[in-house]
N, C-alpha and C. Protein backbone atom coordinates (compact mmCIF):
# COMPACT_ATOMS: atom_id res chain seq x y z
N UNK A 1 -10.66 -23.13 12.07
CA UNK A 1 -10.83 -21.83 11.48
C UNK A 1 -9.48 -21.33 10.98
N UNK A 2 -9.39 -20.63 9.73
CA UNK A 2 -8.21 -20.29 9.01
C UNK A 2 -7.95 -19.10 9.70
N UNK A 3 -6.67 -18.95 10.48
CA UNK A 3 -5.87 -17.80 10.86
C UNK A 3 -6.08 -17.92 12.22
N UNK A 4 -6.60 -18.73 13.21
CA UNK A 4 -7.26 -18.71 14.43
C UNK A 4 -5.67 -18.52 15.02
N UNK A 5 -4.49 -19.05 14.60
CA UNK A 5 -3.59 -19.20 15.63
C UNK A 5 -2.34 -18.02 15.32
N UNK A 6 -2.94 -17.03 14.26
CA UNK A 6 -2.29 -15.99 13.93
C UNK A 6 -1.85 -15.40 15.13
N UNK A 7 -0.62 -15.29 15.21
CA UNK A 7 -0.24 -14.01 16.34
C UNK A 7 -0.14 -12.48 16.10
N UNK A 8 -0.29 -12.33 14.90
CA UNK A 8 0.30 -10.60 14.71
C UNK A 8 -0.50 -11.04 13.03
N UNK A 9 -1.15 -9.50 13.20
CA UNK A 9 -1.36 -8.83 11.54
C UNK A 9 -0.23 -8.14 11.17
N UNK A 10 -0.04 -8.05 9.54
CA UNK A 10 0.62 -6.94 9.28
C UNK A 10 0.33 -6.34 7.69
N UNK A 11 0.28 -5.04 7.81
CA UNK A 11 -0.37 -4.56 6.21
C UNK A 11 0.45 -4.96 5.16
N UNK A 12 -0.06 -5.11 4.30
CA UNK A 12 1.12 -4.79 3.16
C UNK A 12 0.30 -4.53 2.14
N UNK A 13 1.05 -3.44 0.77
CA UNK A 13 0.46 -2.97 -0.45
C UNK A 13 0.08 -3.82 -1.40
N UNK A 14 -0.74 -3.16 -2.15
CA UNK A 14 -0.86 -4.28 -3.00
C UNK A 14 -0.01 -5.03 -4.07
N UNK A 15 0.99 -4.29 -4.25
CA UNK A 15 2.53 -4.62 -4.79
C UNK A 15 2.74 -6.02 -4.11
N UNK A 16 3.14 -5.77 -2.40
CA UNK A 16 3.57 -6.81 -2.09
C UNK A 16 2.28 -7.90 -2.46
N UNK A 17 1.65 -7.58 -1.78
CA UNK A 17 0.53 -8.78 -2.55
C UNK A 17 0.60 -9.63 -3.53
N UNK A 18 0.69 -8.85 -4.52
CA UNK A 18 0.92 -9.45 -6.34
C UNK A 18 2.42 -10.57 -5.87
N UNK A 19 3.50 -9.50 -5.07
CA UNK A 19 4.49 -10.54 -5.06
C UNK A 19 3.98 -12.17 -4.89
N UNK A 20 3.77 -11.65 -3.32
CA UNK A 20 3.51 -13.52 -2.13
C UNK A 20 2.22 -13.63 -2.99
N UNK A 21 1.64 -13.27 -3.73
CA UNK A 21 0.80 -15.05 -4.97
C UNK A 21 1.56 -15.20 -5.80
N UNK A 22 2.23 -14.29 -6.18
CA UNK A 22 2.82 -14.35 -7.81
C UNK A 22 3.22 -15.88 -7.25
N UNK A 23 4.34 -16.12 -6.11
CA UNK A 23 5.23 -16.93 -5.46
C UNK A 23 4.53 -18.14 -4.82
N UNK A 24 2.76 -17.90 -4.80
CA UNK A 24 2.40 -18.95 -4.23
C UNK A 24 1.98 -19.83 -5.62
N UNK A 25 1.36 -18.80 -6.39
CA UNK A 25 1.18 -19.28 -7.51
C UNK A 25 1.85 -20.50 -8.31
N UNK A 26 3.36 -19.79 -8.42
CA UNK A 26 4.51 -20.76 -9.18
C UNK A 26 4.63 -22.11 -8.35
N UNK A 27 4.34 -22.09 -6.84
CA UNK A 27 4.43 -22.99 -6.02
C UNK A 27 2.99 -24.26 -6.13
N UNK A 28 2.27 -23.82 -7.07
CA UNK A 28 0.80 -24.41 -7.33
C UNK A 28 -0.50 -23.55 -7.71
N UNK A 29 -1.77 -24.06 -8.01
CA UNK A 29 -2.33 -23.50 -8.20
C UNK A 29 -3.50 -22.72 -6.71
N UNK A 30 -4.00 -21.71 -7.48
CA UNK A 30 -4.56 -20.82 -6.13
C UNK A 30 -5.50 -21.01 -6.30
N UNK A 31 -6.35 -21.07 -4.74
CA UNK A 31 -7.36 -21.16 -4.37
C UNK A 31 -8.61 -20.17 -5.46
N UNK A 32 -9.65 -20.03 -4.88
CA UNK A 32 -10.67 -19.20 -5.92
C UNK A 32 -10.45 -17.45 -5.74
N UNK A 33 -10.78 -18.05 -4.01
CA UNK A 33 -9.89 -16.33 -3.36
C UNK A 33 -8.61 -15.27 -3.61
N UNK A 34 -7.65 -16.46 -3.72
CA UNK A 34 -6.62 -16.19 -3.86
C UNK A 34 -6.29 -15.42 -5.24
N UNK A 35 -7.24 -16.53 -6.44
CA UNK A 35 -7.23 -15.89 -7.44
C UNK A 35 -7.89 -14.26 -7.67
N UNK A 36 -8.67 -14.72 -7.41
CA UNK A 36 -9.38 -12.95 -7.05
C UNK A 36 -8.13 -11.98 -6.86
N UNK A 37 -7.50 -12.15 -5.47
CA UNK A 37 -6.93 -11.04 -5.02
C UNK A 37 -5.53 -10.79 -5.93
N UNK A 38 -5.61 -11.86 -6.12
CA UNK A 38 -4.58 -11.53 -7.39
C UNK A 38 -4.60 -11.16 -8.65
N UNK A 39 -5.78 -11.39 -8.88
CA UNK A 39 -6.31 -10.30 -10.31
C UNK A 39 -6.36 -9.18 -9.97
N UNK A 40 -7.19 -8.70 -8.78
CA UNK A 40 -7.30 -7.35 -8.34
C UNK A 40 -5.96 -6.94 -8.17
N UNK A 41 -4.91 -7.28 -7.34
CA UNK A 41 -3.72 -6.43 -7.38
C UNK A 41 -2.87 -6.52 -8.61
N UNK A 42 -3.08 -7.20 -9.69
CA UNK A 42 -2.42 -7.83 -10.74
C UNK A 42 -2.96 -5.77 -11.60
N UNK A 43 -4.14 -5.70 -11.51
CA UNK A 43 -4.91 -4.79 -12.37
C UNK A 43 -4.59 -3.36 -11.53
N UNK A 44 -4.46 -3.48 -10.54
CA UNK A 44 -4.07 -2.01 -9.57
C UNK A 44 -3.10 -1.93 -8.71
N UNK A 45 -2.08 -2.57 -8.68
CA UNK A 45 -1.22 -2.39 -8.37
C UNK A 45 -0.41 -1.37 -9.26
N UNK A 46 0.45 -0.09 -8.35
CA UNK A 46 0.58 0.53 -9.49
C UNK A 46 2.36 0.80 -9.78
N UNK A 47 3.14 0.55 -8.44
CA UNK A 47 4.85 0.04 -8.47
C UNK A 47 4.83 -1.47 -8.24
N UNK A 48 5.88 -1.78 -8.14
CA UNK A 48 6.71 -2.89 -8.26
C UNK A 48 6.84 -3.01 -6.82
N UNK A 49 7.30 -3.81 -5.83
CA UNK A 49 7.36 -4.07 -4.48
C UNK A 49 8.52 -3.54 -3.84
N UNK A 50 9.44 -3.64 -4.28
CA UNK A 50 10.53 -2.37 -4.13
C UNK A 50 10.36 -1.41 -3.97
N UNK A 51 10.18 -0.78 -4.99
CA UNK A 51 9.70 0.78 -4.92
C UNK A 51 8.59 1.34 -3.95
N UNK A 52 8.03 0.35 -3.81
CA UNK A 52 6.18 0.38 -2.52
C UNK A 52 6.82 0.64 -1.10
N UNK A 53 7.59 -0.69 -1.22
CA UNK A 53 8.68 -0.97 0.37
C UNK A 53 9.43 0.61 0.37
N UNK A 54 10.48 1.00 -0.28
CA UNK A 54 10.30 2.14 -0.23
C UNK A 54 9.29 3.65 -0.30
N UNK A 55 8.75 3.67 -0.75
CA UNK A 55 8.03 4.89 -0.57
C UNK A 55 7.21 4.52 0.78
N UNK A 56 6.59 3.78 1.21
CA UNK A 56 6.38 3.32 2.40
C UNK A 56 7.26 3.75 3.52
N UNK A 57 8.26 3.15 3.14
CA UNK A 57 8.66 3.74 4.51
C UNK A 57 9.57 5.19 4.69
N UNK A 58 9.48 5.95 3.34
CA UNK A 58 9.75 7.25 3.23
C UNK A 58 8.40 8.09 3.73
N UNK A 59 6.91 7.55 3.73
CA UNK A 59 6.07 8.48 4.00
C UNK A 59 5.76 7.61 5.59
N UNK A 60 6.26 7.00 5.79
CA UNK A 60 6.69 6.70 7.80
C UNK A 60 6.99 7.65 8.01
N UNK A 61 8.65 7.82 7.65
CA UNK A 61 9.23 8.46 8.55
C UNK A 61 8.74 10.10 8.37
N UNK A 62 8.05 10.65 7.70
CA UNK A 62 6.99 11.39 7.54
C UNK A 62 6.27 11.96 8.98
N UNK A 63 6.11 10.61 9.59
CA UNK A 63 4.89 10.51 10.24
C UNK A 63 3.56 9.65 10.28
N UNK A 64 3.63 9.79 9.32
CA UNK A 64 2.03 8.57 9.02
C UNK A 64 2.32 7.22 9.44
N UNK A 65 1.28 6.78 9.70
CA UNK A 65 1.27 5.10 10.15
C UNK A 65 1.29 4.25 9.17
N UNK A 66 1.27 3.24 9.71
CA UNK A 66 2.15 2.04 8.40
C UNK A 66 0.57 2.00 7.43
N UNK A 67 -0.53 1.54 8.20
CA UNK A 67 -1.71 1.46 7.65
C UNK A 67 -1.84 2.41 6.47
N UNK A 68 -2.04 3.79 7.07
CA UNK A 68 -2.00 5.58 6.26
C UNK A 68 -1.06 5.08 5.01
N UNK A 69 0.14 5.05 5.14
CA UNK A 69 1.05 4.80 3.95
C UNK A 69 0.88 3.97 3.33
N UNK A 70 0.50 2.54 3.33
CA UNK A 70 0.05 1.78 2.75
C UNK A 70 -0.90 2.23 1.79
N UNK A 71 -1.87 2.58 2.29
CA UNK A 71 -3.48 3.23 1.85
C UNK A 71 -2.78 4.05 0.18
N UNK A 72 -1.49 5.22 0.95
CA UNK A 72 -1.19 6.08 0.23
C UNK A 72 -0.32 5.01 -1.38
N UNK A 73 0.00 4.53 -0.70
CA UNK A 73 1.15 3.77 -2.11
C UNK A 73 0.08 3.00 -2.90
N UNK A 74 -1.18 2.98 -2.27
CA UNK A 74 -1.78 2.04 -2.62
C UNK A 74 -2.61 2.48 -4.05
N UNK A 75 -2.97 4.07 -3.29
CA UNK A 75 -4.18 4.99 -4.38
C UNK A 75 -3.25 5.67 -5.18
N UNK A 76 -1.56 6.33 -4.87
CA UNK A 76 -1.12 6.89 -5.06
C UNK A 76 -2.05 8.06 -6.28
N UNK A 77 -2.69 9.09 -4.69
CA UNK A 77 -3.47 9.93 -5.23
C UNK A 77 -2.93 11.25 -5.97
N UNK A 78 -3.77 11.82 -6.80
CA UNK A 78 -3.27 12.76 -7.87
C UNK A 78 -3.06 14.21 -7.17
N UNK A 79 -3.58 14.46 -6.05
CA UNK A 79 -3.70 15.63 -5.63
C UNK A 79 -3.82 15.97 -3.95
N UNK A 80 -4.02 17.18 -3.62
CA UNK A 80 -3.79 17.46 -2.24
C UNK A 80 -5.07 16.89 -1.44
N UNK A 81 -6.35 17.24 -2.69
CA UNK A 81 -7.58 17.14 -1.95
C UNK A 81 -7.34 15.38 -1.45
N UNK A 82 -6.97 14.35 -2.62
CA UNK A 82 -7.35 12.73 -2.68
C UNK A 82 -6.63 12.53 -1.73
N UNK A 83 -5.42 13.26 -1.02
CA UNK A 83 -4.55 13.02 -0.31
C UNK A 83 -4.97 12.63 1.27
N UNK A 84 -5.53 14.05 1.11
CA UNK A 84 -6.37 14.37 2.64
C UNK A 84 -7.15 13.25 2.49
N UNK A 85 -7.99 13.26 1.69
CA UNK A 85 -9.06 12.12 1.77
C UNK A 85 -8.59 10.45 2.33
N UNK A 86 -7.69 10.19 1.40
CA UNK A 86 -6.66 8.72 1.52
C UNK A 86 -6.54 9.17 3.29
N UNK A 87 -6.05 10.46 3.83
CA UNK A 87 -5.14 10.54 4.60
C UNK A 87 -6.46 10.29 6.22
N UNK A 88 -7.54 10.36 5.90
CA UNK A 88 -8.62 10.17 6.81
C UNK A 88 -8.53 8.65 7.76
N UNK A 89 -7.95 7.82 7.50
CA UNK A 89 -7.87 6.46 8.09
C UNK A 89 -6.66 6.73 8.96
N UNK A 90 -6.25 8.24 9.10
CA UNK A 90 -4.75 8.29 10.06
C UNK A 90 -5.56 8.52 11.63
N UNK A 91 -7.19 8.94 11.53
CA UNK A 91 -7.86 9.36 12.93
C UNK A 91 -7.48 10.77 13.68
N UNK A 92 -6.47 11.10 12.95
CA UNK A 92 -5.76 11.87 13.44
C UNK A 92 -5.56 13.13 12.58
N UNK A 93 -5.71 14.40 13.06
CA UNK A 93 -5.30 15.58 12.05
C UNK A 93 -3.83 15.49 11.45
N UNK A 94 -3.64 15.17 10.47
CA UNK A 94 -2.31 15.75 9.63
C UNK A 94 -1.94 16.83 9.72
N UNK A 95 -0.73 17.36 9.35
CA UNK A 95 -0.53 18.49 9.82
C UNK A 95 -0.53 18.80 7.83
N UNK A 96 -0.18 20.31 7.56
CA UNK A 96 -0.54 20.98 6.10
C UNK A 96 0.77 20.41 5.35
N UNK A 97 1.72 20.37 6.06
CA UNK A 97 3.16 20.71 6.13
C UNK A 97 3.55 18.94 5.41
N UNK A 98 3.07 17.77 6.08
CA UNK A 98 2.93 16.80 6.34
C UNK A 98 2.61 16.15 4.78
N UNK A 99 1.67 16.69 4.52
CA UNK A 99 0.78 16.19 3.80
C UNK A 99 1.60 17.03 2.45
N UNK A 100 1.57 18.27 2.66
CA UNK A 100 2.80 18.43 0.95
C UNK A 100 3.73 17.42 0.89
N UNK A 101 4.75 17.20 1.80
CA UNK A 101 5.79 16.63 1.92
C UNK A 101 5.37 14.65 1.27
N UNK A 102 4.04 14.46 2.18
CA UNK A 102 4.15 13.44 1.03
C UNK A 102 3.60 13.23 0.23
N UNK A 103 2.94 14.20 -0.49
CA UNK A 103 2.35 14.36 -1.83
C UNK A 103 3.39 14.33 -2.95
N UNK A 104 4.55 15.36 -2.11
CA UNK A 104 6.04 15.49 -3.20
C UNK A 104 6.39 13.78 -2.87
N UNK A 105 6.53 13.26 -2.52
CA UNK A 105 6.76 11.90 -2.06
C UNK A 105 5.94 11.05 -3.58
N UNK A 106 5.25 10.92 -2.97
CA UNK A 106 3.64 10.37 -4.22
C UNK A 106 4.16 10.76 -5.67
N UNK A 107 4.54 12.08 -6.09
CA UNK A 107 5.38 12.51 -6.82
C UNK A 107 6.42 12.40 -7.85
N UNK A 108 6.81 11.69 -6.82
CA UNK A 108 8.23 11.62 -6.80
C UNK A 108 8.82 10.05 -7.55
N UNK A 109 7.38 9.26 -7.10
CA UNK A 109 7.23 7.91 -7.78
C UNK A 109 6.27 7.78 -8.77
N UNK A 110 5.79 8.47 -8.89
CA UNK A 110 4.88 8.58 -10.29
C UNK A 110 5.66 8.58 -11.30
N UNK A 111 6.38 8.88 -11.26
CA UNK A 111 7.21 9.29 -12.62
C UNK A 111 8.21 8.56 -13.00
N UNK A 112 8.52 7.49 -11.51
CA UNK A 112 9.51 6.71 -11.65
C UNK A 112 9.43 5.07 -12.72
């Protein structure tokens, strides 16, 4: 079984994504799956992996969990309401305060 001897998950955006195929890619050709997920992040991915890795871990230290931020870099939503919404996989109440702060965040890379 594929992954049976995995020790640890870990998220990553869909930025990074696009990266590790872009890289498996050049290394050969991809599976059927593989291709998939790489069209899909190829088409919605919406920074560069840099910039993801950062804003990521600017809306950490925020507060939010790696998952939450991910989610967020991922939709990089237009507004307070999509925010909250994105922000529902935290289980946890956000605070008002929280949630401006990384909306100005979200913001802040839109434009970049």
């Amino acid at each position: 079984m594929i992954g049976k001897n995995g020790s640890e998950s870990q998220v990553v955006s869909l930025p990074e994504v696009l990266e590790i195929l872009e890289a498996r890619k050049k290394a050969g050709e991809l599976g059927y799956e593989q291709q998939l997920a790489y069209d899909y992040a190829k088409k919605f991915a919406k920074l560069d992996e840099g910039k993801s890795k950062k804003m990521r871990k600017e809306l950490e230290e925020l507060g939010l969990s790696a998952k939450g931020a991910t989610k967020v870099v991922d939709i990089m939503p237009l507004d307070i309401t999509q925010l909250k919404q994105v922000l529902i996989i935290e289980k946890k109440t956000v605070e008002d305060d929280v949630v401006t702060k990384a909306l100005a965040v979200v913001e802040s890379y839109r434009g970049k």
